[in-house]
N, C-alpha and C. Protein backbone atom coordinates (compact mmCIF):
# COMPACT_ATOMS: atom_id res chain seq x y z
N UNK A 1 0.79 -1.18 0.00
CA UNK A 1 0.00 0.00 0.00
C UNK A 1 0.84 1.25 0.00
N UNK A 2 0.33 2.53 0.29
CA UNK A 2 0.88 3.83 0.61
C UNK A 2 2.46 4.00 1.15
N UNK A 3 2.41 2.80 2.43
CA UNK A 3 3.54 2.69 3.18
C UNK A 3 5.23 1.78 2.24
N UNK A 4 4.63 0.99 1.28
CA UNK A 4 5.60 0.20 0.27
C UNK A 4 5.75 1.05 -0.32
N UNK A 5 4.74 1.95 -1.43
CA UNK A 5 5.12 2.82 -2.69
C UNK A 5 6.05 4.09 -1.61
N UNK A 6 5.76 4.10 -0.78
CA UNK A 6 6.71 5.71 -0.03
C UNK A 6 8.13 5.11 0.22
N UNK A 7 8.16 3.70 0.63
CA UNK A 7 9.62 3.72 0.96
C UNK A 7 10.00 2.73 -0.36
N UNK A 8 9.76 2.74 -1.70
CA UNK A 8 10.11 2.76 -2.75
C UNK A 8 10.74 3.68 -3.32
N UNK A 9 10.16 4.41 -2.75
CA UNK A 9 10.19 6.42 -3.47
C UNK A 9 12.18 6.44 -2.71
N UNK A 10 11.77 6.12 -1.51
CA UNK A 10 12.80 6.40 -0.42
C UNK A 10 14.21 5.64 -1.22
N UNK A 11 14.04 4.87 -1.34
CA UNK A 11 14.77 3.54 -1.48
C UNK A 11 15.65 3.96 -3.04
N UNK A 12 15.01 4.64 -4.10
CA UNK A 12 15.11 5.04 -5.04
C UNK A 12 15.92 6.26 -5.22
N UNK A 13 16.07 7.00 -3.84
CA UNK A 13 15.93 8.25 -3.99
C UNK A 13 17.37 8.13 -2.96
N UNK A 14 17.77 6.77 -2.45
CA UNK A 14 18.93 6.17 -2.08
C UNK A 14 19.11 5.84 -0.08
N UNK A 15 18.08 5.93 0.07
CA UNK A 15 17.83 5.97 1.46
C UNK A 15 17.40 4.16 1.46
N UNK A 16 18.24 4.11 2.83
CA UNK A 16 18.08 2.81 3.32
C UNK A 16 17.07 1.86 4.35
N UNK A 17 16.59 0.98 4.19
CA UNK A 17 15.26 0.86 5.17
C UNK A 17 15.88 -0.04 5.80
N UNK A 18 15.03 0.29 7.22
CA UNK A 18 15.12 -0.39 8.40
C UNK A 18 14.86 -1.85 8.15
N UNK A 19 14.38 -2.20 7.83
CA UNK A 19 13.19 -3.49 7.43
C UNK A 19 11.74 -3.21 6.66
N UNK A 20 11.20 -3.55 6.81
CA UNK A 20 9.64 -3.76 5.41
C UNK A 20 8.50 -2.92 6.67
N UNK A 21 8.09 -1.90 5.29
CA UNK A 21 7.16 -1.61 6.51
C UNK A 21 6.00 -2.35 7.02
N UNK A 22 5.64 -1.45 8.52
CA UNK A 22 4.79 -2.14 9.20
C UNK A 22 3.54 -1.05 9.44
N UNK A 23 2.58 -2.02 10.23
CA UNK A 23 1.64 -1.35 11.00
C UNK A 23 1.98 -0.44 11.89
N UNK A 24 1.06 0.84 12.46
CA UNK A 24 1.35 1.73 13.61
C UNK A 24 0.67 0.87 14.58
N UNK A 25 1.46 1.34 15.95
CA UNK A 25 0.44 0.62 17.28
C UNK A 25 -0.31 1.20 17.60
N UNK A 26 -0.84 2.37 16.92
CA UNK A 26 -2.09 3.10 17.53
C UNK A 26 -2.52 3.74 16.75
N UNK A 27 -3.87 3.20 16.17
CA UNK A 27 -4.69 3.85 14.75
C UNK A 27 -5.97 3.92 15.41
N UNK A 28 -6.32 4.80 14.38
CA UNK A 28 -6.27 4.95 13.10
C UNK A 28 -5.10 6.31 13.21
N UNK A 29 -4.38 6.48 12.49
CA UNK A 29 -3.09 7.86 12.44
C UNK A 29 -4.21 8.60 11.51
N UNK A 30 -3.77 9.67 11.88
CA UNK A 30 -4.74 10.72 10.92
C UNK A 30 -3.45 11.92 10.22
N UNK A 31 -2.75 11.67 10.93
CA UNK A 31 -1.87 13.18 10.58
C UNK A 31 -0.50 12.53 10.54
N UNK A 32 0.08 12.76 9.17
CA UNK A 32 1.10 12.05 9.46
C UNK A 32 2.28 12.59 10.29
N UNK A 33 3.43 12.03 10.60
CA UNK A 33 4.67 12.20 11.29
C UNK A 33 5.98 11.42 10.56
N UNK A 34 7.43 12.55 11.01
CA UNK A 34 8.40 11.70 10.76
C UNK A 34 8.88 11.75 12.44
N UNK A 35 9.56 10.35 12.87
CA UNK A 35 10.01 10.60 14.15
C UNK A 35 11.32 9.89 14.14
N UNK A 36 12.39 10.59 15.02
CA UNK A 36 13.51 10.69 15.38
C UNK A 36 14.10 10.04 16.58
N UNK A 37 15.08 9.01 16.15
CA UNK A 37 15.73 8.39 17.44
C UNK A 37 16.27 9.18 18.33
N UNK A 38 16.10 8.95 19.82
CA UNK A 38 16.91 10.04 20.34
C UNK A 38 17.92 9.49 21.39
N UNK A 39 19.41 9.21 20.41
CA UNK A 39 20.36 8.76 20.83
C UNK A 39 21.60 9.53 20.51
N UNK A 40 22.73 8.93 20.55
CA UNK A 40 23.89 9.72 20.35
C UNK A 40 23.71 10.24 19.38
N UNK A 41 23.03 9.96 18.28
CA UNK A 41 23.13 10.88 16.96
C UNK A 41 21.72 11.60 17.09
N UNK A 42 21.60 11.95 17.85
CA UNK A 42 19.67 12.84 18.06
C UNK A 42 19.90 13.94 17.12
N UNK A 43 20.68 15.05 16.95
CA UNK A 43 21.06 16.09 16.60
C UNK A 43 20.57 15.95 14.66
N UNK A 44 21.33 14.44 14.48
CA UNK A 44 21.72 14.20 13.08
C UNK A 44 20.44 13.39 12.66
N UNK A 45 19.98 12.31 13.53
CA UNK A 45 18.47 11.82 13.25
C UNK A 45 17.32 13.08 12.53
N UNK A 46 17.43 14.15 13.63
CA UNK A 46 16.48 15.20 13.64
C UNK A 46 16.73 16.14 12.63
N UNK A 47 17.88 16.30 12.15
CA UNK A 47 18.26 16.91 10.64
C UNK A 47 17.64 15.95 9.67
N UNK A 48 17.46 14.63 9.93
CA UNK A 48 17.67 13.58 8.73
C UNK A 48 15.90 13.98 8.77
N UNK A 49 15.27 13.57 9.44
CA UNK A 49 13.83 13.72 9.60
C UNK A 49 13.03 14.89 9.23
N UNK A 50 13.48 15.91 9.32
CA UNK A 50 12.89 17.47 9.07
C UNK A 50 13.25 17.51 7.58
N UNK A 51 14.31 16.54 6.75
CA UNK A 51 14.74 16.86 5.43
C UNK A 51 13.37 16.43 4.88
N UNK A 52 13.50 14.64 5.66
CA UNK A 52 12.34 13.76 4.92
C UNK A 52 10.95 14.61 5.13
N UNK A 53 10.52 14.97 6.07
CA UNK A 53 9.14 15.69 6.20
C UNK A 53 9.31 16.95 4.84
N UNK A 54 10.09 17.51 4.77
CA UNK A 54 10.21 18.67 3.87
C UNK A 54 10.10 18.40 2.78
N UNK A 55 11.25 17.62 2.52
CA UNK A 55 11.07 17.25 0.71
C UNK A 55 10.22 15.95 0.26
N UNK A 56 9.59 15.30 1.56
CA UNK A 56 8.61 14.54 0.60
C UNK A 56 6.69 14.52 1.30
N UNK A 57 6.88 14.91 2.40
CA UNK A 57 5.35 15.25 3.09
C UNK A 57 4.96 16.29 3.42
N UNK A 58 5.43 17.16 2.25
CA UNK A 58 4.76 18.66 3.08
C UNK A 58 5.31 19.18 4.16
N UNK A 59 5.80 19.43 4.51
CA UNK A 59 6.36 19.67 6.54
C UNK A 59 5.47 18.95 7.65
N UNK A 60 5.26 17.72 7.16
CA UNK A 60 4.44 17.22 8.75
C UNK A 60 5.33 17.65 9.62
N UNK A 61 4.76 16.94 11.26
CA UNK A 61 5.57 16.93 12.62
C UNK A 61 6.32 16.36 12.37
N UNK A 62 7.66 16.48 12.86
CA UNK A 62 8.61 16.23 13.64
C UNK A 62 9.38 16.07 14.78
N UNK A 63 8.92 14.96 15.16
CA UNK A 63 9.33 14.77 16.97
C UNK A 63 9.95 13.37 17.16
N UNK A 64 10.64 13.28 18.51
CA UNK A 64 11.29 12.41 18.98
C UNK A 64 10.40 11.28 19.21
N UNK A 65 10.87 9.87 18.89
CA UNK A 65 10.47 8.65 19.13
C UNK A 65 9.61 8.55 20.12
N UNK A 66 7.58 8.35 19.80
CA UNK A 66 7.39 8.27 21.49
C UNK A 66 7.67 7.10 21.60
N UNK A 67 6.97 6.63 22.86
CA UNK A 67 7.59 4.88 23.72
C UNK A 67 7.02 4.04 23.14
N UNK A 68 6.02 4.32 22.61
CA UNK A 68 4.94 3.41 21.61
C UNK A 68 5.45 2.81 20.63
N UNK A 69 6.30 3.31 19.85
CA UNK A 69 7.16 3.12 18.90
C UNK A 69 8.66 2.22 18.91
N UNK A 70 9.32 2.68 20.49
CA UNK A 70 10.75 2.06 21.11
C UNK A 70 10.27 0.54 20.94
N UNK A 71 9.74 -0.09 21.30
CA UNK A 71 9.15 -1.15 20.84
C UNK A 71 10.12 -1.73 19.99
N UNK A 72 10.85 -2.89 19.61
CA UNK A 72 11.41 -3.55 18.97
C UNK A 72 10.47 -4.41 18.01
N UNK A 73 9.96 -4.70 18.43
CA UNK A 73 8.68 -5.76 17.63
C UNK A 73 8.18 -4.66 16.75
N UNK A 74 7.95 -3.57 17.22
CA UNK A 74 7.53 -2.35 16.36
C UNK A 74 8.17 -1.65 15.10
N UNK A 75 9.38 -0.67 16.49
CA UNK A 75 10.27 -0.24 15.20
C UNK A 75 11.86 -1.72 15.29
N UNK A 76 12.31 -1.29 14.17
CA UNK A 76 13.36 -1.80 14.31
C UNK A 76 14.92 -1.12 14.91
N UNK A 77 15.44 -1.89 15.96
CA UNK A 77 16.59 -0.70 16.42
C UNK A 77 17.43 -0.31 15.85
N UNK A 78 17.76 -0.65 14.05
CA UNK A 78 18.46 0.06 13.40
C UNK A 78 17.91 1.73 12.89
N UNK A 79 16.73 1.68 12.90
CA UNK A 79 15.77 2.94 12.25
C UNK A 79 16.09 3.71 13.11
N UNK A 80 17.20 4.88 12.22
CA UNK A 80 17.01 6.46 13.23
C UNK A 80 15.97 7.37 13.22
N UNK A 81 15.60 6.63 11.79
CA UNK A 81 14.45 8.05 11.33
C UNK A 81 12.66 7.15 10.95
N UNK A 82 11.35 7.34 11.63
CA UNK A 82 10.44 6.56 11.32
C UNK A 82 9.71 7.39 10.47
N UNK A 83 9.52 6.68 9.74
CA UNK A 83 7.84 8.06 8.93
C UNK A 83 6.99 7.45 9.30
N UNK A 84 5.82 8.15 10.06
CA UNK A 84 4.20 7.51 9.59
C UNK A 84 3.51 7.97 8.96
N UNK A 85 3.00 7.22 7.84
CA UNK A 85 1.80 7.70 6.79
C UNK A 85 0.22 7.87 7.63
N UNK A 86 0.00 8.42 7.72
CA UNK A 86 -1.17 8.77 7.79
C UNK A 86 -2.64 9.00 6.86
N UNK A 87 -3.85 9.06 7.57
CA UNK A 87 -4.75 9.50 6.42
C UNK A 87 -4.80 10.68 5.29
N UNK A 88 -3.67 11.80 6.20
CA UNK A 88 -3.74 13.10 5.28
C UNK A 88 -3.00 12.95 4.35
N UNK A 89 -2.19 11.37 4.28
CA UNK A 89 -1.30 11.50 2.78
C UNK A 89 -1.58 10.51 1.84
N UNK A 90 -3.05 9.82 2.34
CA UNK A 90 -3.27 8.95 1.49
C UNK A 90 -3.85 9.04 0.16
N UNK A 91 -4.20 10.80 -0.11
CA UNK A 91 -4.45 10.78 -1.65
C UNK A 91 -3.57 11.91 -2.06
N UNK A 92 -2.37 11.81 -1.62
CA UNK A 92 -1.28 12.91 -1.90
C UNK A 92 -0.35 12.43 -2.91
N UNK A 93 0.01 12.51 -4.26
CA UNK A 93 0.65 12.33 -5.31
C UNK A 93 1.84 11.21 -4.87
């Protein structure tokens, strides 16, 4: 769906994925987000994330990893940077 063709786009565009995307743990998402690991590289995550929101979603939010997400089963602990698609980008080019 939405979430394959975006990190196609990504993938194309030379960016590396964590693993295959997944489900959010708490839907329905309405608004999307990019979110940011916040570890030794927080500084550089949060540059990496504000690029992705900019040049490919409009300027969604941008915020730090909530706990919902730290989740391993969830995200994967290589992912510095998460996007969530949301409903507002599901008929967005």
């Amino acid at each position: 769906g939405l979430a394959g063709d975006f990190q196609i786009l990504l993938e194309d565009e030379g960016y590396l994925p964590a693993g295959p995307p997944g489900d959010a743990p708490d839907k329905p998402v309405l608004d999307s987000a990019v979110y940011f690991r916040r570890d030794g590289n927080a500084a550089q995550n949060r540059a990496d994330a504000e690029l992705l929101s900019e040049t490919y979603l409009g300027a969604v939010a941008v915020e730090p990893l909530p706990a919902a997400y730290e989740d391993p089963a969830v995200t994967d602990e290589s992912a510095d940077v998460i996007v969530v698609l949301g409903e507002d980008q599901a008929g967005a080019p």
